[in-house]
Protein backbone atom coordinates (compact mmCIF):
# COMPACT_ATOMS: atom_id res chain seq x y z
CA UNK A 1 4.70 -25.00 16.48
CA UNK A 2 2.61 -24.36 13.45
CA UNK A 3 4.31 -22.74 10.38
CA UNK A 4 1.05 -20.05 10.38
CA UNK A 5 2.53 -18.84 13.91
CA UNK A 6 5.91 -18.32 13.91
CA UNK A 7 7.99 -18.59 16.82
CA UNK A 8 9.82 -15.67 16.48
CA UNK A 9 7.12 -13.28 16.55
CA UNK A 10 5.42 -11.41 19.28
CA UNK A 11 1.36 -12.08 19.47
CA UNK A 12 -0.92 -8.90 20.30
CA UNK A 13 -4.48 -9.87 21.24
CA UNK A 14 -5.97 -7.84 18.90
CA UNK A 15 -4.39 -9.64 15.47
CA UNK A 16 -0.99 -8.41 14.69
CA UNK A 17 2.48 -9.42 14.98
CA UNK A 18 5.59 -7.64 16.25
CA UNK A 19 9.12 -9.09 15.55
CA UNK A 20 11.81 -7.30 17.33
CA UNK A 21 14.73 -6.18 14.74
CA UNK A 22 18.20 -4.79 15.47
CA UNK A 23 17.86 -2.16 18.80
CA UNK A 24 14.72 -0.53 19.23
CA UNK A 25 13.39 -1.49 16.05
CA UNK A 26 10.59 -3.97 14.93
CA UNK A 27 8.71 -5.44 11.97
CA UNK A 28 4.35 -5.47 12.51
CA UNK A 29 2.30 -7.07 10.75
CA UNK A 30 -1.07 -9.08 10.90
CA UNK A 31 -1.70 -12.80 12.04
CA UNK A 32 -2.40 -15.52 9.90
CA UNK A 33 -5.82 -16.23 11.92
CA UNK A 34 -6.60 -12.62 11.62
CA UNK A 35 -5.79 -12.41 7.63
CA UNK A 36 -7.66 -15.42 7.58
CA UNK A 37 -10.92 -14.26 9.19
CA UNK A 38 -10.91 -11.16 7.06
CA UNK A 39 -10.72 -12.76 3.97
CA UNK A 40 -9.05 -11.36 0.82
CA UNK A 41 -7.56 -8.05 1.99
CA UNK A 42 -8.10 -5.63 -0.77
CA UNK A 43 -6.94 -2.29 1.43
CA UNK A 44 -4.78 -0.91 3.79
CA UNK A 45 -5.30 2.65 5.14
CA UNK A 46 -1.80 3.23 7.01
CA UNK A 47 -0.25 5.90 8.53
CA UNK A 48 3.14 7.35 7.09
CA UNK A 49 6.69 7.88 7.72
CA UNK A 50 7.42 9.73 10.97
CA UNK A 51 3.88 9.30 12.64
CA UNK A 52 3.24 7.97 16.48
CA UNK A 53 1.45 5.08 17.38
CA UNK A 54 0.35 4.81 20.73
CA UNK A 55 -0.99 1.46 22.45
CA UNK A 56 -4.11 0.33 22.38
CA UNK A 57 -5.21 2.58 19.79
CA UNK A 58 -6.00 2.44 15.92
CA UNK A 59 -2.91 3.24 13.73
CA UNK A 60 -4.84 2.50 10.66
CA UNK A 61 -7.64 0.07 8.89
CA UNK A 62 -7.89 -3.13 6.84
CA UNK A 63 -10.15 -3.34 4.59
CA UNK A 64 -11.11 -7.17 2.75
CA UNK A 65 -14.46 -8.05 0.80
CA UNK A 66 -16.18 -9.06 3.95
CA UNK A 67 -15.00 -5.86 6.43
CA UNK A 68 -13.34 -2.75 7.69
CA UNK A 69 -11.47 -3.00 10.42
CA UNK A 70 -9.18 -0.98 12.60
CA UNK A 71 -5.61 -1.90 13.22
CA UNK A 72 -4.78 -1.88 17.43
CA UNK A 73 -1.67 -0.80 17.84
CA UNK A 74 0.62 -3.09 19.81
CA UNK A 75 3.07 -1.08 21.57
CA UNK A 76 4.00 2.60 21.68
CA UNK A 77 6.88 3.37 19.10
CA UNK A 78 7.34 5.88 15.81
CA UNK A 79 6.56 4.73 12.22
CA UNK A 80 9.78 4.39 10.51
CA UNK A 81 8.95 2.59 6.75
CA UNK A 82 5.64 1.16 5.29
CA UNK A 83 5.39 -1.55 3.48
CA UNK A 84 5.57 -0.09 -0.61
CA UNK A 85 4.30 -3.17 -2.10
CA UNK A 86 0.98 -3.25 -0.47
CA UNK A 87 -0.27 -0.60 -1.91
CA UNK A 88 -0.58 -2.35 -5.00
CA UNK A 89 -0.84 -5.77 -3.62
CA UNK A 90 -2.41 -5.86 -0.64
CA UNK A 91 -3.75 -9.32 -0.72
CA UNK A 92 0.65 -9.79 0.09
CA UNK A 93 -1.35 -9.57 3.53
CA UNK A 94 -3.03 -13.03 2.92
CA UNK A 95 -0.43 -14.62 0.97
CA UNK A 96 2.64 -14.02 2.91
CA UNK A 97 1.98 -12.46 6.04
CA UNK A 98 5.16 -13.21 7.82
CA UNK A 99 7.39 -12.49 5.07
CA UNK A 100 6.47 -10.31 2.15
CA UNK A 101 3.25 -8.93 3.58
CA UNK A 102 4.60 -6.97 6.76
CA UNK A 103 2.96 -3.95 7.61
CA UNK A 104 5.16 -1.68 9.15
CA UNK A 105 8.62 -0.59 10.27
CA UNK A 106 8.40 1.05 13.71
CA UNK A 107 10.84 2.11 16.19
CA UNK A 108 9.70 1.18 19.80
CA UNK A 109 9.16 3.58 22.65
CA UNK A 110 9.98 1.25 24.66
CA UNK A 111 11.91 -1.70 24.42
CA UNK A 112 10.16 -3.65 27.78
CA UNK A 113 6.88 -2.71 26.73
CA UNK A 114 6.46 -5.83 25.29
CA UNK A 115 5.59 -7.98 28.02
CA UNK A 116 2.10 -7.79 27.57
CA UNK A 117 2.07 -9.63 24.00
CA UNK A 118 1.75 -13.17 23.30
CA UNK A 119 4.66 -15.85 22.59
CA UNK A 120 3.38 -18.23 19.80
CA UNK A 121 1.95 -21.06 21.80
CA UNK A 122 -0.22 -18.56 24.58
CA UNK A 123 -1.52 -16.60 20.65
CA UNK A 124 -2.73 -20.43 19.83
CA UNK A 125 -4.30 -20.45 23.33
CA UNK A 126 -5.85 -17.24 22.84
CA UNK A 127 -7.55 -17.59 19.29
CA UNK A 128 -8.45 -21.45 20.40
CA UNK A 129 -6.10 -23.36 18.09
CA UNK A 130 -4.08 -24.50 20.98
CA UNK A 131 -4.19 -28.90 21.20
């Protein structure tokens, strides 16, 4: 599998990344392909500490040189750190977004809620990249 898709990551449809932590809790974050297609990522609007995020729905924006865009949220779950560095370095986003770059910190609603997201190889399917 490529190194831009990490196996151990969980594939929404609509460009981020979910890596299950310890219990209920999980990393988010944005694809490579999507980081890629925006460009460099110069802000994040994101919501804070404590706040719900609900499915299907924006939970905040991106913002590169080429476009705005809204954030989908993956699953249902509770916001439970934000990433401190990318307020002053976004572009973290570009360089290292399965690593330094992660978005958020978010405690799942539910921990089977996940079946709907993508394993590595059906994202590279999705987005085309698939050989």
């Amino acid at each position: 599998m490529s190194a831009h898709y990490p196996e151990d990551r969980l594939y929404h449809r609509d460009a981020l990344w979910l890596q299950i932590q310890a219990g209920d809790e999980a990393l988010l974050g944005i694809s490579y392909f999507a980081q890629q297609n925006l460009g460099e990522v110069v802000f994040l609007d994101l919501p804070q500490v404590g706040a719900a995020i609900r499915q299907g729905t924006p939970l905040g924006t991106i913002e590169s040189h080429k476009i705005v865009s809204d954030l989908i949220a993956p699953v249902d779950g509770c916001v439970l750190a934000v990433n401190p560095r990318l307020r002053g370095e976004p572009g973290l986003v570009n360089s290292d977004p399965y690593g330094e770059g992660w978005v958020l910190r978010i405690r799942l609603a539910e921990a089977a809620e996940t079946g709907h997201l993508l394993e590595a190889g059906s994202y590279l399917e999705h987005i085309g990249l698939a050989a």
